[in-house]
Protein backbone atom coordinates (compact mmCIF):
# COMPACT_ATOMS: atom_id res chain seq x y z
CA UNK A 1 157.26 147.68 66.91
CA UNK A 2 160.04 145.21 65.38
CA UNK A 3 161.18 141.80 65.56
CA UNK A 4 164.24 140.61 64.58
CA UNK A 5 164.64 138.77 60.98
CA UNK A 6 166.85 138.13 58.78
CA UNK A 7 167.14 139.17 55.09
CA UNK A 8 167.38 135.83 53.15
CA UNK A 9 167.98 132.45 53.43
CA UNK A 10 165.85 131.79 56.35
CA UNK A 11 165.56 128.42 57.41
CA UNK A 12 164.11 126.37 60.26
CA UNK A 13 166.34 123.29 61.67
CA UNK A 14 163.82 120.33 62.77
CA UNK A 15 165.16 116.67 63.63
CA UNK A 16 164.04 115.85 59.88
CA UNK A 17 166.53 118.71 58.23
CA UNK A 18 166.11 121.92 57.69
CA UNK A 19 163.55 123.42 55.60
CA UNK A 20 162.67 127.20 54.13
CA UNK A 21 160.42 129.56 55.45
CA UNK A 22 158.01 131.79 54.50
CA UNK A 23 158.02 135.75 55.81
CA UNK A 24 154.43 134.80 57.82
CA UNK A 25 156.21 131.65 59.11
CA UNK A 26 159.17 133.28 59.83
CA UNK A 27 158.38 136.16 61.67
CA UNK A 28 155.74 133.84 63.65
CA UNK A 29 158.42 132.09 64.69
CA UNK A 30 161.08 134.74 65.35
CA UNK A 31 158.43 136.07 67.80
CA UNK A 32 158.61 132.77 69.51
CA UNK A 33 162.26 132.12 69.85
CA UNK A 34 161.99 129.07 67.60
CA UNK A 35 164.06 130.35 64.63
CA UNK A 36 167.50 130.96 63.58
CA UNK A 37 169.33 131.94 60.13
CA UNK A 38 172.36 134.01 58.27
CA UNK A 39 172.47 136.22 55.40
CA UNK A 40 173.82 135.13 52.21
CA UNK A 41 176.63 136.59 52.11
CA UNK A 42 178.01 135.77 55.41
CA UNK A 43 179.60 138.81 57.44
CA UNK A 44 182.12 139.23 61.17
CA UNK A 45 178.36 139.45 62.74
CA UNK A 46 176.50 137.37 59.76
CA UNK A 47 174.28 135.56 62.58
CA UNK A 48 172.83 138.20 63.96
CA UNK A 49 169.46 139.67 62.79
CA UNK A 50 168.01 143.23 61.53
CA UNK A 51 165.42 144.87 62.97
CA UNK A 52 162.75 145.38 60.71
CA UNK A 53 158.94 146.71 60.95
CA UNK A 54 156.06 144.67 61.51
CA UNK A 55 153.47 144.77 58.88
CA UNK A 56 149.35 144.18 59.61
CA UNK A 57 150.38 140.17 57.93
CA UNK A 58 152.91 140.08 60.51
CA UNK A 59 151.01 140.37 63.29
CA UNK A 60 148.57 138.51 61.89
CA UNK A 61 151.27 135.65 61.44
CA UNK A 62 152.30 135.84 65.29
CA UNK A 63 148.41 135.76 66.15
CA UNK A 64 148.31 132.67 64.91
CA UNK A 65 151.24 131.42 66.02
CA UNK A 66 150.14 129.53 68.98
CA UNK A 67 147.30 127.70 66.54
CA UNK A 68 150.20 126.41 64.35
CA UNK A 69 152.14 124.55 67.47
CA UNK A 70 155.01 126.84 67.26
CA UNK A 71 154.53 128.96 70.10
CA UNK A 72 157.17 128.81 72.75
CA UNK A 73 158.02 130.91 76.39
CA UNK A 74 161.01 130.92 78.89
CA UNK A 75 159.08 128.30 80.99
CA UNK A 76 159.08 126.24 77.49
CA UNK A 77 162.87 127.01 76.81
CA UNK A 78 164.18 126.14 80.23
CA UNK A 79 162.15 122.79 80.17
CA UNK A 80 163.75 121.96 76.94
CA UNK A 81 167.32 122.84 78.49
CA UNK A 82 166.62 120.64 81.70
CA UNK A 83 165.36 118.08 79.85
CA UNK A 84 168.29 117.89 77.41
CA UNK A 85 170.82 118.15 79.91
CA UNK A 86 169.20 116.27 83.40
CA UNK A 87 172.26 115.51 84.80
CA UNK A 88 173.53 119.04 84.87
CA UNK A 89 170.67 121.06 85.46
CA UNK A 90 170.36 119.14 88.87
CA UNK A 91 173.80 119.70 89.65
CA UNK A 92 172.92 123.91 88.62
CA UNK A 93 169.79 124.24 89.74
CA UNK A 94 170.04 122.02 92.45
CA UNK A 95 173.49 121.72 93.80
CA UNK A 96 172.73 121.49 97.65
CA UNK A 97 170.64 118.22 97.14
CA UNK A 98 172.24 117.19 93.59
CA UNK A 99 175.71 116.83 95.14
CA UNK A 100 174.93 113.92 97.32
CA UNK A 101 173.46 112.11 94.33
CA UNK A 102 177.27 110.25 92.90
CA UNK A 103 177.78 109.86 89.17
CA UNK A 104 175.88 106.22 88.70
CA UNK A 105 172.37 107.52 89.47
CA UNK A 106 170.09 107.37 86.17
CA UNK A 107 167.95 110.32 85.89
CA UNK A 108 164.79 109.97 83.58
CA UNK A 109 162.02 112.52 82.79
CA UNK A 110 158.39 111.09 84.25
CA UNK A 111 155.93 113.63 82.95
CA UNK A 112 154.15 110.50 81.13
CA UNK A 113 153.84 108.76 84.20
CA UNK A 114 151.80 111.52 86.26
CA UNK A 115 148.16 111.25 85.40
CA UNK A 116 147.06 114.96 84.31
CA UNK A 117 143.73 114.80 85.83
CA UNK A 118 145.41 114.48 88.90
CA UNK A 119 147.34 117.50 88.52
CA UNK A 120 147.09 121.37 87.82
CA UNK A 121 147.47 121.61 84.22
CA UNK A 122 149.62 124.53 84.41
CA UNK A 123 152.19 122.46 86.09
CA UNK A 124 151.49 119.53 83.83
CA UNK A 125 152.65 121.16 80.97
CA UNK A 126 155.23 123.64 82.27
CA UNK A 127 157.09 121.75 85.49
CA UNK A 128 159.53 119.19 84.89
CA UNK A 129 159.89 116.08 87.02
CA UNK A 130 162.85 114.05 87.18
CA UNK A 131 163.25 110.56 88.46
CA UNK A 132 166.75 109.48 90.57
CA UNK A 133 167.77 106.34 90.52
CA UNK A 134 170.27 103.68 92.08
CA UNK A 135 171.03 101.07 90.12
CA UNK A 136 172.20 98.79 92.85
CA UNK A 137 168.76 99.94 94.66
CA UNK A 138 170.70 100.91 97.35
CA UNK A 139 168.74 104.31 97.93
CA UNK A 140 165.09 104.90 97.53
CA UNK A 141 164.31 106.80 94.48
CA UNK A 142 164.43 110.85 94.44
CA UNK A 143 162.06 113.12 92.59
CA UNK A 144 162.78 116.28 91.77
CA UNK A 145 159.93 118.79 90.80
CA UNK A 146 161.97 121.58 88.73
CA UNK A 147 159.69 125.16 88.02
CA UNK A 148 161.03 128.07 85.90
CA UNK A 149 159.64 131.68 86.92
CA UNK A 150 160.39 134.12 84.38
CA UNK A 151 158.15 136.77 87.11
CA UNK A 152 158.44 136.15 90.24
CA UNK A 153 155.25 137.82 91.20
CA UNK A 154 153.51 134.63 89.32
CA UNK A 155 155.03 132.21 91.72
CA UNK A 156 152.79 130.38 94.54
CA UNK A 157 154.48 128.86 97.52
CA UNK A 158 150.77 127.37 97.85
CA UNK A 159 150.19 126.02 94.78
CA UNK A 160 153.39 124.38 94.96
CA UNK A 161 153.30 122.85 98.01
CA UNK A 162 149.95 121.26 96.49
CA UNK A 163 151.78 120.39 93.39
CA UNK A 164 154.25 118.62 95.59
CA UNK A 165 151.75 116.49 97.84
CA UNK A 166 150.17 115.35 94.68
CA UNK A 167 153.21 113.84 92.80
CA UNK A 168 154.29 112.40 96.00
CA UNK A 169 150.75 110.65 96.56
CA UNK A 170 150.77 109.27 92.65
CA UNK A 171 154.13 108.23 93.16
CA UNK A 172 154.10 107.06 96.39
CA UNK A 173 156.92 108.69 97.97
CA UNK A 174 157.70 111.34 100.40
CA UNK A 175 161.11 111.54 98.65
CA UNK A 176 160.10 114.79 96.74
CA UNK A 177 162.69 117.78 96.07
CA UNK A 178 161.05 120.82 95.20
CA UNK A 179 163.46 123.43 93.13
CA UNK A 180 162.30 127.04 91.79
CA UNK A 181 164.63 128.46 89.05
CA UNK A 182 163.94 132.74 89.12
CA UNK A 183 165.01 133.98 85.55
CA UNK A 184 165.05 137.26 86.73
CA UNK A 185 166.25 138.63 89.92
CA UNK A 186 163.13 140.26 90.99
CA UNK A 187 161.77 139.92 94.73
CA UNK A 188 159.33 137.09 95.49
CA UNK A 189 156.91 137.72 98.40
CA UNK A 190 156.78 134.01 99.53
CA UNK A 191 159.71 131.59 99.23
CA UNK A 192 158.73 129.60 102.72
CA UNK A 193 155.47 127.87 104.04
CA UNK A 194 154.47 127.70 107.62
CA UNK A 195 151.53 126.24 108.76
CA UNK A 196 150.18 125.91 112.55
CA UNK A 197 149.65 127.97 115.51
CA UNK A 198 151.60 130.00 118.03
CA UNK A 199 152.57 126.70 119.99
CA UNK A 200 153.12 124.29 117.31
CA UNK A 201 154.62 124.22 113.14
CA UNK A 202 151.72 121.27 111.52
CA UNK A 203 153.49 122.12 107.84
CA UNK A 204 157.25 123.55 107.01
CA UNK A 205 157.86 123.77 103.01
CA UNK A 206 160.93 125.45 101.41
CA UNK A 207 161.81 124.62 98.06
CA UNK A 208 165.03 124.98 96.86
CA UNK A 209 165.24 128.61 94.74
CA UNK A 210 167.92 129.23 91.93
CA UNK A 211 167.76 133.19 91.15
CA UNK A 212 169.63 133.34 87.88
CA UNK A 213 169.20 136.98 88.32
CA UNK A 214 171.28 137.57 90.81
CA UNK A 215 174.25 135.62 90.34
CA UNK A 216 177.44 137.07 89.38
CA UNK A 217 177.96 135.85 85.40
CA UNK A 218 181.54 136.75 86.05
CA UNK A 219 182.06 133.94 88.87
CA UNK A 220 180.87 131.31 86.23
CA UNK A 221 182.38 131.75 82.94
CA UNK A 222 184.85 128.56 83.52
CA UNK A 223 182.40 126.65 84.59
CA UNK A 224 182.43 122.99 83.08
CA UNK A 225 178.67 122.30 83.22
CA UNK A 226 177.31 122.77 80.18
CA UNK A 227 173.73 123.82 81.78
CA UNK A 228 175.74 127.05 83.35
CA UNK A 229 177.53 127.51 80.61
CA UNK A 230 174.41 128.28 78.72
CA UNK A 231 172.39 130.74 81.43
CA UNK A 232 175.28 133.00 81.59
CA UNK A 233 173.33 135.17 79.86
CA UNK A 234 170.62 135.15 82.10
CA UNK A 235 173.11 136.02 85.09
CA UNK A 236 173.98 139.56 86.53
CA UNK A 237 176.20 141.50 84.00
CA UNK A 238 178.07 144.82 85.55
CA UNK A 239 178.61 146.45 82.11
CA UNK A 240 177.84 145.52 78.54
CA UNK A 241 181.58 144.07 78.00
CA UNK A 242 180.44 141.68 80.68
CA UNK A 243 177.31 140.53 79.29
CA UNK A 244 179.37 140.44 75.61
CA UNK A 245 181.85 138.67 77.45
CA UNK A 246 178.96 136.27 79.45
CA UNK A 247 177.57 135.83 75.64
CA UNK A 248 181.30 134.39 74.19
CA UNK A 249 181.92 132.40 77.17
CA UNK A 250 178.47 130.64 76.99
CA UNK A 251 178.77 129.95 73.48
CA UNK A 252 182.46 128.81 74.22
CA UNK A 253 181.35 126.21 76.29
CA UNK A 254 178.38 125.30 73.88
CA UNK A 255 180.85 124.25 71.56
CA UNK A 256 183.27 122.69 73.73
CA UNK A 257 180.63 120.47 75.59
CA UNK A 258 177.86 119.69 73.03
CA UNK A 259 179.10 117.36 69.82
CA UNK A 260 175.38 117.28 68.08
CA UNK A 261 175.19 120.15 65.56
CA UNK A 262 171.11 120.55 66.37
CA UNK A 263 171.45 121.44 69.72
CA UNK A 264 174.34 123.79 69.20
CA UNK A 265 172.41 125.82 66.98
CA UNK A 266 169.43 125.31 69.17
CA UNK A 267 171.09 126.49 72.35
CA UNK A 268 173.34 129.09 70.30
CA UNK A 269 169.85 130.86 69.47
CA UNK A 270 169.08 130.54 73.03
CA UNK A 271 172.47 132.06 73.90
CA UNK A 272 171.58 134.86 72.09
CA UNK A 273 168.13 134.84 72.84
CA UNK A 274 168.65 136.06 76.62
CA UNK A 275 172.06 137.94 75.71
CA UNK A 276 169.42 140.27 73.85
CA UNK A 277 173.04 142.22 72.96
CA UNK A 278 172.06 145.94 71.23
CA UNK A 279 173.93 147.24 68.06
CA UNK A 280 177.53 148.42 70.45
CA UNK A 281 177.40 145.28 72.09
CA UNK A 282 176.84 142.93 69.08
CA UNK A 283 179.62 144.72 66.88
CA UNK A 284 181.56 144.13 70.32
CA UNK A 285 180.52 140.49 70.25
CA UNK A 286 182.00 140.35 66.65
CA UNK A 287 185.28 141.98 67.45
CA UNK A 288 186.08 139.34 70.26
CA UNK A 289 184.34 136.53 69.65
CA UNK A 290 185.14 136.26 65.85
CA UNK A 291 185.94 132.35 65.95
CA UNK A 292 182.88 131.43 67.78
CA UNK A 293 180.48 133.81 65.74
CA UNK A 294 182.27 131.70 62.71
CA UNK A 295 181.73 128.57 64.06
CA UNK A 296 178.02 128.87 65.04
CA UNK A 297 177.86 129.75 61.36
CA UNK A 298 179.48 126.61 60.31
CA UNK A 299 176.70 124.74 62.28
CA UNK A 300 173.82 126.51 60.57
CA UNK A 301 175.60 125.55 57.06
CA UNK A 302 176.34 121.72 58.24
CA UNK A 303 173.06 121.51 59.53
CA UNK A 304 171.29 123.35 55.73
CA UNK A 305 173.93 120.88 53.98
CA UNK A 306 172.51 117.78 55.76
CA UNK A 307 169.07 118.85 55.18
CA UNK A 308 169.55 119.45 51.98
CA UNK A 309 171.11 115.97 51.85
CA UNK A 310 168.35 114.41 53.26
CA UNK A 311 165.84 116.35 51.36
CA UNK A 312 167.59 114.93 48.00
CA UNK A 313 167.94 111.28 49.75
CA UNK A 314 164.21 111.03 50.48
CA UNK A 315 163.37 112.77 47.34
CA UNK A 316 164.72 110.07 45.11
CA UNK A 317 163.65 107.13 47.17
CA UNK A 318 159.69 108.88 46.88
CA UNK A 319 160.64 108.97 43.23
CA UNK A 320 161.64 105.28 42.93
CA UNK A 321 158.41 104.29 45.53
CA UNK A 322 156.04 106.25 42.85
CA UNK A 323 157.42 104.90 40.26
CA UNK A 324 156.82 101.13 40.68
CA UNK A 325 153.71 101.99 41.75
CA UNK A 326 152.71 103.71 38.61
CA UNK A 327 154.32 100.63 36.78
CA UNK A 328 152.20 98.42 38.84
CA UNK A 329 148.76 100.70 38.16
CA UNK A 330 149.63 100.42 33.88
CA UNK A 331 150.03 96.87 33.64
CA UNK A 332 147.27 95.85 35.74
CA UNK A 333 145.01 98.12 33.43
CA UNK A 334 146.18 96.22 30.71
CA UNK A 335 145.65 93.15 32.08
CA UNK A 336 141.95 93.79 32.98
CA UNK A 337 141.24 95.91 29.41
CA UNK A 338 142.29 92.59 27.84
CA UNK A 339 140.63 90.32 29.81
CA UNK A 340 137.07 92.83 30.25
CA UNK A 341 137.65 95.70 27.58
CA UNK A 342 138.08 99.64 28.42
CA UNK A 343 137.63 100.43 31.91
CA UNK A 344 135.45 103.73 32.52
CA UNK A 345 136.43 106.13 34.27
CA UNK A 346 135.54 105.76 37.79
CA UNK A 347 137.50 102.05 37.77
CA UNK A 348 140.66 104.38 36.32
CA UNK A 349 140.18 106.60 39.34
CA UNK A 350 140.01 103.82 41.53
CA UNK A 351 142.92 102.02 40.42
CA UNK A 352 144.68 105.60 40.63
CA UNK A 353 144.45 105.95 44.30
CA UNK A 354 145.04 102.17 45.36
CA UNK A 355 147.97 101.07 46.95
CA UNK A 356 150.54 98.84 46.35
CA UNK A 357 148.89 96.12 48.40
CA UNK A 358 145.52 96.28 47.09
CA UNK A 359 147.22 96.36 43.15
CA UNK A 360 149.34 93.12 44.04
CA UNK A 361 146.08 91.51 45.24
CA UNK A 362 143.74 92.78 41.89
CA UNK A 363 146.75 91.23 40.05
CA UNK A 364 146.90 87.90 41.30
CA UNK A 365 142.54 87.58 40.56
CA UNK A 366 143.07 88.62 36.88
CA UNK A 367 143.75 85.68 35.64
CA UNK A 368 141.14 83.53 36.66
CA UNK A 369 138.23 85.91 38.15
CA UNK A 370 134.85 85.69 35.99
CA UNK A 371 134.36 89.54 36.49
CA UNK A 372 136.04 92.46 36.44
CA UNK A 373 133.69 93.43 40.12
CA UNK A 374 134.88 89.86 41.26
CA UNK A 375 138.77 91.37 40.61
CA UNK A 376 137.99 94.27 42.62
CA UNK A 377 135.80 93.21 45.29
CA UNK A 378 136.46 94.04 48.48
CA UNK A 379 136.04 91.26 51.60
């Protein structure tokens, strides 16, 4: 019946600045975890939002919100945290393979390499494969096939087994590492595949499984990996305190760990996001995590100063770019109104909406074509 937005200055941080929103655009993208913002007059709990109602152009704003390329999921969120931070979501996610790896492998996304017509689409666009490397070539190359399961109910031991046998045939390699991250800690029916007969296994596949769920937050809030740092949130919680507390510590080591402002607002959000803290527990939040609530703050201002910045930077240099071109478009009229008379009003138009290129060439023909066509024609 609500979403959470917040009462003015709403903005939306992209890699080009940040930019203001409309109430369609941002309650669209509220309701797919793609937004974050202050009040203006900045409070103990200023980054938090208010819970307001949804009106019929609201939903119709979310409706569309998949149309305008903004909407988003947990599958889309943890593929943007692996892919951020490789290194450390294999040593998370993966730790019983990942810590036989040493610190000189090179780990590199290869979702552009994989053919898509050779794979299920729903794993094209939602699993994320990683590439290991030796530089000295001294190991054969690992590839690890990472899956996020917000239900477990959805998952297939089946389909990913497939999945599996696929990338390793494209990629010729039976060096294939299979790991399932559970965001909640719900029972799956099928973590293990056994194919054969009474007298004989043909086919034994068990992926690695990672049930965020069920882990302790508690046993991980000192945790130097920025990737755990982060799902603490998404971790068991034995009272509120400890899921305010699981919120600080994440955001703690968000800010200790991550230098570039976008991402700590992006993964602050996300912090938040899967804290999902109620009115007791955000006023708690406030009360003992007043520094870091006034630093994530100071992120959303840097990164509104910077676009703003930018905004003004790219502004001026459109200004100056319009500008000679105007300059270029009156002189050349002058030039061919002396040389032909008036120009009507379809060769106005025309010189209107040329570029700089073309004006530069109709420039240099003035002077000695017999025409004004012959000035204009194109080869």
């Amino acid at each position: 019946d609500a979403l959470p937005i917040y009462t003015t200055d709403c903005c939306i941080a992209t890699k080009n600045g940040v930019r203001t929103a409309s109430r369609p655009q941002v309650v669209a993208l509220l309701s797919c975890g793609m937004i974050f913002g202050r009040p203006s007059s900045p409070s103990p709990s200023s980054i938090w939002p208010i819970e307001v109602p949804l009106g019929p152009e609201d939903h119709s704003a979310i409706s569309s919100a998949t149309d305008d390329g903004m909407s988003t999921s947990h599958d889309q969120n943890f593929k943007n945290l692996i892919l951020d931070y490789p290194r450390e979501a294999l040593a998370f996610f993966a730790a019983e393979v990942a810590a036989h790896l040493g610190p000189d492998v090179l780990i590199t996304p290869i979702r552009q390499e994989l053919p898509k017509d050779r794979l299920s689409d729903r794993f094209f666009e939602l699993d994320v494969p990683l590439k290991v490397t030796w530089p000295d070539g001294r190991r054969e190359a690992i590839i690890f096939l990472l899956e996020e399961e917000s239900d477990a109910h959805r998952f297939s031991i089946y389909r990913m087994a497939v999945y599996c046998a696929q990338v390793a045939e494209t990629c010729e390699t039976d060096r294939v590492v299979p790991v399932v991250i559970f965001l909640r800690g719900q029972a799956c029916s099928r973590r293990r595949l056994r194919l054969g007969s009474e007298g004989r296994i043909f086919m034994h596949f068990t992926p690695l499984v990672c049930e965020l769920g069920r882990l302790q937050a508690r046993d991980y809030f000192d945790s130097d990996n920025i990737v755990t740092r982060i799902t603490l949130p998404c971790m068991r919680h034995k009272s509120l305190l400890e899921r305010v507390d699981a919120c600080g510590k994440a955001t703690q080591g968000l800010l200790s760990m991550e230098a570039d402002v976008e991402k700590v607002a992006k993964y602050g959000y996300f912090i938040k996001h899967y804290a999902r803290l109620d009115e007791t527990g955000q006023r708690l939040y406030a009360e003992r995590y007043a520094t870091e609530e006034r630093r994530m703050v100071d992120v959303v201002e840097q990164l509104r100063a910077e676009g703003k910045a930018q905004g003004i930077q790219q502004g001026v240099q459109q200004g100056v770019e319009l500008g000679v071109l105007q300059g270029k478009q009156q002189l050349l009229i002058r030039q061919l109104e002396t040389r032909f008379g008036t120009l009507d009003e379809v060769t106005r138009e025309r010189l209107k909406v040329a570029s700089g290129q073309e004006l530069d060439t109709w420039a240099e023909r003035v002077l000695d074509a017999p025409s004004l066509a012959e000035v204009l024609r194109v080869h």
